[in-house]
N, C-alpha and C. Protein backbone atom coordinates (compact mmCIF):
# COMPACT_ATOMS: atom_id res chain seq x y z
N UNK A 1 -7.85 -21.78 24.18
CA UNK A 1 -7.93 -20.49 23.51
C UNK A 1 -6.55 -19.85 23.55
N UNK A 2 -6.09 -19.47 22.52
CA UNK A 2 -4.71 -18.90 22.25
C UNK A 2 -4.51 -17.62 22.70
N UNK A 3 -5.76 -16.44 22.73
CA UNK A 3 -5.52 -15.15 23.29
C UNK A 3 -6.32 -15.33 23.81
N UNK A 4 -6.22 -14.52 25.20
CA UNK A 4 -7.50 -13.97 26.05
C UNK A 4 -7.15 -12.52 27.21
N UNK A 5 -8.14 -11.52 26.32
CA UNK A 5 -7.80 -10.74 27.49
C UNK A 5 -8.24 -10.65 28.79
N UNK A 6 -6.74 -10.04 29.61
CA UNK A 6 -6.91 -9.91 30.98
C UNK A 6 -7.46 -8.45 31.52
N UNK A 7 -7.48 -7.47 30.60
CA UNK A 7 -8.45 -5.92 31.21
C UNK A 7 -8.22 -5.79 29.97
N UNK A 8 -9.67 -4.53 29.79
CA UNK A 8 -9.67 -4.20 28.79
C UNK A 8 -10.21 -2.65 29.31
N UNK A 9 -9.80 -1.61 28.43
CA UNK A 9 -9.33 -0.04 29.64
C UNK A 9 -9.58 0.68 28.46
N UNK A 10 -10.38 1.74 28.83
CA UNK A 10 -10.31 3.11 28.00
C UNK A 10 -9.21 3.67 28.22
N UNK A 11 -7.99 3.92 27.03
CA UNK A 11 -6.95 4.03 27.42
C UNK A 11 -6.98 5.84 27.00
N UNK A 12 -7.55 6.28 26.38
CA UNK A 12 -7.79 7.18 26.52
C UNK A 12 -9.25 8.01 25.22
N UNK A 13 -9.83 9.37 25.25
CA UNK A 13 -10.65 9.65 24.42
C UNK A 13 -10.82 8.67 22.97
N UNK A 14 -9.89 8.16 22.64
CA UNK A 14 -10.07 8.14 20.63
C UNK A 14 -9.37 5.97 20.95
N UNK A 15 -8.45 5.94 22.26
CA UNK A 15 -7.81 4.39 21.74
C UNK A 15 -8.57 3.79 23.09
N UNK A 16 -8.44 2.45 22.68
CA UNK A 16 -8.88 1.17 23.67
C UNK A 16 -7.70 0.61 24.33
N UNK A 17 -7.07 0.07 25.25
CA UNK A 17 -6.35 -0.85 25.68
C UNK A 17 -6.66 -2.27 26.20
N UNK A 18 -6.06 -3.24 25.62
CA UNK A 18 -6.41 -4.53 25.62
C UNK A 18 -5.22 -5.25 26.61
N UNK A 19 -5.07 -5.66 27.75
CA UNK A 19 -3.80 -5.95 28.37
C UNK A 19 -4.17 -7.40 28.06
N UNK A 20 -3.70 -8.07 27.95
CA UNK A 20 -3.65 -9.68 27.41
C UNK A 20 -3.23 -11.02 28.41
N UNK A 21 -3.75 -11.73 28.79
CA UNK A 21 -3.06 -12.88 30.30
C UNK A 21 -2.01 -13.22 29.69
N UNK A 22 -1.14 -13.05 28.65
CA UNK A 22 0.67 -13.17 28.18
C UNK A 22 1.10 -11.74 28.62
N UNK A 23 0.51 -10.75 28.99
CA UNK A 23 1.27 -9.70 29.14
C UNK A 23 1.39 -8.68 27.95
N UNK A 24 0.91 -9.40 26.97
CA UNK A 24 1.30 -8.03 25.97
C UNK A 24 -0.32 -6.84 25.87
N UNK A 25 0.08 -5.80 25.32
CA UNK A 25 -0.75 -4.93 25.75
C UNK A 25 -0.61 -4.18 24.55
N UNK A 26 -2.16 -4.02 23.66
CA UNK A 26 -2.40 -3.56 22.42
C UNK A 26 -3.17 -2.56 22.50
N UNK A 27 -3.08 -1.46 21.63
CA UNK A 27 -3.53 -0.13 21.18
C UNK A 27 -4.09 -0.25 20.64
N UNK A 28 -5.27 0.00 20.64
CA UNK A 28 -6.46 0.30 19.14
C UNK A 28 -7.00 1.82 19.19
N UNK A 29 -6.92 2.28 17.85
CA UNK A 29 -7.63 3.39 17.85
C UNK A 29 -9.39 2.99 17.82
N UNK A 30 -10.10 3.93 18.34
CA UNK A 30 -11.50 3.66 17.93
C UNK A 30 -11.81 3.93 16.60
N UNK A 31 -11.43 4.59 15.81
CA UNK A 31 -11.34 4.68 14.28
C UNK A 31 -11.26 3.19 13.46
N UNK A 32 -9.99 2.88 14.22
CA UNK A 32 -9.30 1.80 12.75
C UNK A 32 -10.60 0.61 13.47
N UNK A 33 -10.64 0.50 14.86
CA UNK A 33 -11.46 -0.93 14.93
C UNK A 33 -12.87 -0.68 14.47
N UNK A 34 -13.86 0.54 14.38
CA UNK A 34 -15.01 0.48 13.71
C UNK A 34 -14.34 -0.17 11.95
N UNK A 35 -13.57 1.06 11.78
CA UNK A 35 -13.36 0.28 10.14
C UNK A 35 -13.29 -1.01 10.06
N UNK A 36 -12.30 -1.79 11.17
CA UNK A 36 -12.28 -2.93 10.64
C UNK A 36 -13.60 -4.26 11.04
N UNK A 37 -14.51 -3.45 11.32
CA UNK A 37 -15.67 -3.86 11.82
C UNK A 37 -16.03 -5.71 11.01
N UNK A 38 -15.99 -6.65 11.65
CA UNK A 38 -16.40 -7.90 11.58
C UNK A 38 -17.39 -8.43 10.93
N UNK A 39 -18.87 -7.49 10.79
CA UNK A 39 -19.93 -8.02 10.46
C UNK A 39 -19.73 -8.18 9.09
N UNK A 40 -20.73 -8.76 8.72
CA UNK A 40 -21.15 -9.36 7.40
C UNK A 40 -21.15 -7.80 6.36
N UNK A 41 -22.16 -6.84 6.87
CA UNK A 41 -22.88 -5.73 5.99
C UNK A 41 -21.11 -4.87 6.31
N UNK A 42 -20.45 -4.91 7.11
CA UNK A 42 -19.48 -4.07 6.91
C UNK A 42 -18.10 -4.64 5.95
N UNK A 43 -17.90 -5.96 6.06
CA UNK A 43 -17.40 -6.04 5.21
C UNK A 43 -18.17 -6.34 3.76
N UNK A 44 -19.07 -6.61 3.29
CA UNK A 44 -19.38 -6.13 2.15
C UNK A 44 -19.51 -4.25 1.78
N UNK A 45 -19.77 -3.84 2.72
CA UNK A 45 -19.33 -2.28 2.19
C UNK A 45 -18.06 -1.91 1.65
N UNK A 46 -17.19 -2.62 2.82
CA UNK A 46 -15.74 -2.62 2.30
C UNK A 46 -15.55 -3.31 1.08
N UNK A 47 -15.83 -4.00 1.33
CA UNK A 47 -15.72 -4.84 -0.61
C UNK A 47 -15.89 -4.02 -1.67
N UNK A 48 -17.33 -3.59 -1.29
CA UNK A 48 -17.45 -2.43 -2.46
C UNK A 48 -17.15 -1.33 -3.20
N UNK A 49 -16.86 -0.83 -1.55
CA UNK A 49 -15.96 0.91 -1.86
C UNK A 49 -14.96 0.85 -2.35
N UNK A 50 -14.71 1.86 -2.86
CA UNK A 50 -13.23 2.01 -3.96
C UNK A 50 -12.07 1.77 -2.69
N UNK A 51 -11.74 2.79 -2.51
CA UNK A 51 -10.83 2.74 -1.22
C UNK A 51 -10.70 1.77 0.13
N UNK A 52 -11.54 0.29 -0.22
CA UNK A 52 -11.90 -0.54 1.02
C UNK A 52 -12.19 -0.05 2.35
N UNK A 53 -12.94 1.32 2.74
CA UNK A 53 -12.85 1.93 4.06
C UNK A 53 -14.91 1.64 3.92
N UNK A 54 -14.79 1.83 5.13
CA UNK A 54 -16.64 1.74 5.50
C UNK A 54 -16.94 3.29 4.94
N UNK A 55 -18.32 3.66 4.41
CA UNK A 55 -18.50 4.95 4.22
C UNK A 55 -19.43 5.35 5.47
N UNK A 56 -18.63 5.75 6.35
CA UNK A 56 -19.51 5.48 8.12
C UNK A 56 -20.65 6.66 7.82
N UNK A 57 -21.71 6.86 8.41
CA UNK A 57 -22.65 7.60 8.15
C UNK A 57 -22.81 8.07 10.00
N UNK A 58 -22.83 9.39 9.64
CA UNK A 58 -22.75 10.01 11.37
C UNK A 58 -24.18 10.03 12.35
N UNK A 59 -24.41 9.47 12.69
CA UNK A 59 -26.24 9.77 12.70
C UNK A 59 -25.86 9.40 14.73
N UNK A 60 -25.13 10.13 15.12
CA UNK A 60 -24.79 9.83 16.83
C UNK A 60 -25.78 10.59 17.90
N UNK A 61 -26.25 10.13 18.62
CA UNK A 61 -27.35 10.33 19.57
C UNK A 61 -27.15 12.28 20.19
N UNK A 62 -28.09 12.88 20.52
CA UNK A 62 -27.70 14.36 20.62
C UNK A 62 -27.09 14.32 21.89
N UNK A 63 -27.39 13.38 22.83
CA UNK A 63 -26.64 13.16 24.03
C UNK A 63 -24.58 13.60 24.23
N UNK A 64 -24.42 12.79 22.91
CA UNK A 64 -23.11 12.43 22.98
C UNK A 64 -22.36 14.06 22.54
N UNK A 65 -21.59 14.80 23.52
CA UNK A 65 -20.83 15.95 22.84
C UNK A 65 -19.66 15.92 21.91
N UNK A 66 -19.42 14.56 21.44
CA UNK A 66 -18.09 14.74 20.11
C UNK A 66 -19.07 14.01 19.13
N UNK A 67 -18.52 14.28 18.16
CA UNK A 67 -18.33 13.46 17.24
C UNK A 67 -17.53 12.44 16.86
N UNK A 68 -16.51 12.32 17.51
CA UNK A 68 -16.07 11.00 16.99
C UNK A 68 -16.31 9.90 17.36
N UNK A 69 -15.70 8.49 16.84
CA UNK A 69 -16.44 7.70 17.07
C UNK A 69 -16.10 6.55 18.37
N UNK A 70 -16.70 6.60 18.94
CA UNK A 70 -16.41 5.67 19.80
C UNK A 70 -17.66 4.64 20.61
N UNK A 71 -17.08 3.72 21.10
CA UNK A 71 -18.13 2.57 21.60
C UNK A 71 -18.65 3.14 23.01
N UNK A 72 -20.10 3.22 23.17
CA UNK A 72 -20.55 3.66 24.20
C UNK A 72 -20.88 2.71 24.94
N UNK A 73 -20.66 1.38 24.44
CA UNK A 73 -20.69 0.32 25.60
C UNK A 73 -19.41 -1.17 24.66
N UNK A 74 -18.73 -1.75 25.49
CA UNK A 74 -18.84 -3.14 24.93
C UNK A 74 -19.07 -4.23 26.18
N UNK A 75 -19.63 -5.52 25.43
CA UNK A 75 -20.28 -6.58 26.23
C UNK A 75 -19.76 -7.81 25.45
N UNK A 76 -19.51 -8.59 26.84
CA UNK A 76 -18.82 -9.65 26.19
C UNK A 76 -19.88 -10.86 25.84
N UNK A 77 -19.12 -11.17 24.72
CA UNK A 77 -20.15 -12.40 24.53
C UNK A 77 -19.10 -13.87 24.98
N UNK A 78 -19.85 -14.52 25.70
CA UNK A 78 -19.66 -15.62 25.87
C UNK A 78 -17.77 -15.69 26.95
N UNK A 79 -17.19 -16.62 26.36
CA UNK A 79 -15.80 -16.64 26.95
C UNK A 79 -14.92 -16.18 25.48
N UNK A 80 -15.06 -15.93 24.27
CA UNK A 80 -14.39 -15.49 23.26
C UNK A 80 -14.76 -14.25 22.39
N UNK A 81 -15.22 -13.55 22.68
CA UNK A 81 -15.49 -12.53 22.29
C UNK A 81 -16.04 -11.28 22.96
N UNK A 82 -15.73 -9.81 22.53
CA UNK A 82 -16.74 -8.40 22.63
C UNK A 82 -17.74 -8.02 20.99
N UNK A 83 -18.78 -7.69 21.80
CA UNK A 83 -19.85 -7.00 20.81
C UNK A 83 -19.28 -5.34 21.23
N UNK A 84 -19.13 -4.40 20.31
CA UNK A 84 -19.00 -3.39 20.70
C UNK A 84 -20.36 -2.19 20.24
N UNK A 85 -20.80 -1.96 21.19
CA UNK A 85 -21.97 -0.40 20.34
C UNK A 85 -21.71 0.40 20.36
N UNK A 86 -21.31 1.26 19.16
CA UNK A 86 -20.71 2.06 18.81
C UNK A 86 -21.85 3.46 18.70
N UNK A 87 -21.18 4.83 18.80
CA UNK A 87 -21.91 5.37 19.21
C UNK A 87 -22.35 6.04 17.32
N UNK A 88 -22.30 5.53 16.55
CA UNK A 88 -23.02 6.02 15.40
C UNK A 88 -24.43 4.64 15.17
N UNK A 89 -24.23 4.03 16.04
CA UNK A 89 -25.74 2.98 16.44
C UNK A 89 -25.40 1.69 15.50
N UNK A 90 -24.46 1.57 15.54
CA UNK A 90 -23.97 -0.03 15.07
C UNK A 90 -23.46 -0.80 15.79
N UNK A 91 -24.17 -1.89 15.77
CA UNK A 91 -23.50 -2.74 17.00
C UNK A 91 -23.88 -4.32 16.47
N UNK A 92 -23.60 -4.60 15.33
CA UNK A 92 -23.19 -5.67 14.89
C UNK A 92 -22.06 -6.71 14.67
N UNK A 93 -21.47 -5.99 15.15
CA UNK A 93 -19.56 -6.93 14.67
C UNK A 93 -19.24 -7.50 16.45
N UNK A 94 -19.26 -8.48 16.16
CA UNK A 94 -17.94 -9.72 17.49
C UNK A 94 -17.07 -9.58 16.96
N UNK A 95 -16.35 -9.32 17.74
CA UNK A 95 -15.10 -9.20 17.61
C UNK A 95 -14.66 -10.11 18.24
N UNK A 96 -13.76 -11.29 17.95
CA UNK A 96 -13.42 -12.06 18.71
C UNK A 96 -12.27 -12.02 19.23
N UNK A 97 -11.59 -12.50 20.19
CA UNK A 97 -10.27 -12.25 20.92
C UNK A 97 -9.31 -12.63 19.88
N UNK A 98 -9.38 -13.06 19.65
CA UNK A 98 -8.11 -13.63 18.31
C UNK A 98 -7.96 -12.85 16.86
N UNK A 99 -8.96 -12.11 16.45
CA UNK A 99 -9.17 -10.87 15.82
C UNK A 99 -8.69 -9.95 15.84
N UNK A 100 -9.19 -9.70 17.56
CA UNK A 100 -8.76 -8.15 18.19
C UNK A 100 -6.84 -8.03 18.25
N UNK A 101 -6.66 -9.09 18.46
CA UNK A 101 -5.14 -9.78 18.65
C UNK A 101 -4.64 -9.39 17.30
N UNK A 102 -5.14 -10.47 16.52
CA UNK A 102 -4.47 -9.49 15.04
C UNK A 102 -4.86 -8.60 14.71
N UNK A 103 -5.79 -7.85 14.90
CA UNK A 103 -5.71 -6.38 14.45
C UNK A 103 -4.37 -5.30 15.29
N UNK A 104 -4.32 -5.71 16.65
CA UNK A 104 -2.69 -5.07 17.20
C UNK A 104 -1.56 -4.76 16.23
N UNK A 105 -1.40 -3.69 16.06
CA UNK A 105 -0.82 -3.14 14.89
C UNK A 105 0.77 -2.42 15.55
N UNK A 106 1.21 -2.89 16.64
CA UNK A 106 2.49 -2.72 17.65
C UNK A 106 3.71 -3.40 16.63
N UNK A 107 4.96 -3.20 17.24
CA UNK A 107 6.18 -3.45 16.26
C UNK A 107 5.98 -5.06 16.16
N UNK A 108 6.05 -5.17 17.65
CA UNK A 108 6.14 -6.77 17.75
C UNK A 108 5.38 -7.78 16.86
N UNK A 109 3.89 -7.10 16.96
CA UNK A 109 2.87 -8.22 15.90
C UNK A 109 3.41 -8.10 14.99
N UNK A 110 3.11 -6.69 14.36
CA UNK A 110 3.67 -6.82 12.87
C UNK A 110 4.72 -7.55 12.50
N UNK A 111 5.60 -7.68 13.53
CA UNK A 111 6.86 -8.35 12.41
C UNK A 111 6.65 -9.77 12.69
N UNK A 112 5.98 -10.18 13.84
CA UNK A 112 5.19 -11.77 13.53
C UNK A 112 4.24 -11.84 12.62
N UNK A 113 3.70 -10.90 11.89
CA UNK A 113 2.46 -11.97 10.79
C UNK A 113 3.42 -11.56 9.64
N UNK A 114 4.53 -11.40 9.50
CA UNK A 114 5.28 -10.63 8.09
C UNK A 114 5.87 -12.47 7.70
């Protein structure tokens, strides 16, 4: 397996931190990774919508005091992947380590997939 993370850290309210067994260490907002959500029904939404963005629908438990969006749990599946459940009650997309890797949107990736 080419990536695998070594912690994975609420890095703070809104981003995730992914520290990686190479050492590199990626930012995700909780925003951009619901959008870029894996499953089947999310990327056909994206397909559809004009603007390629999910049209997220807010429907979050009365428990939770924000609104925004974030994963109220993730669980790993297997040795290559997280399921994340997100707190608007979707919890369909694996995300797999090699995914999550390219979605890292840091100077460094970017100018490796260019």
């Amino acid at each position: 397996m080419k990536y695998k993370p070594k912690e994975i850290i609420e890095f703070s309210d809104t981003t995730l931190m992914v520290i990686w067994e190479d050492g590199h260490e990626s930012l995700y907002l909780y925003d951009d990774l619901r959008q870029d959500c894996p499953c089947a029904t999310c990327r056909q939404l994206r397909k559809n919508s004009e603007d390629g963005k999910l049209p997220i629908k807010k429907t979050i438990p009365l428990k939770l005091k924000s609104e925004k969006i974030k994963p109220i749990e993730i669980e790993p599946i297997g040795l290559y992947a997280y399921k994340f459940h997100w707190n608007d009650k979707h919890d369909t997309g694996i995300y797999t380590f090699e995914f999550l890797r390219n979605l890292c949107a840091c100077d460094e990736c970017a100018s490796n997939s260019e």
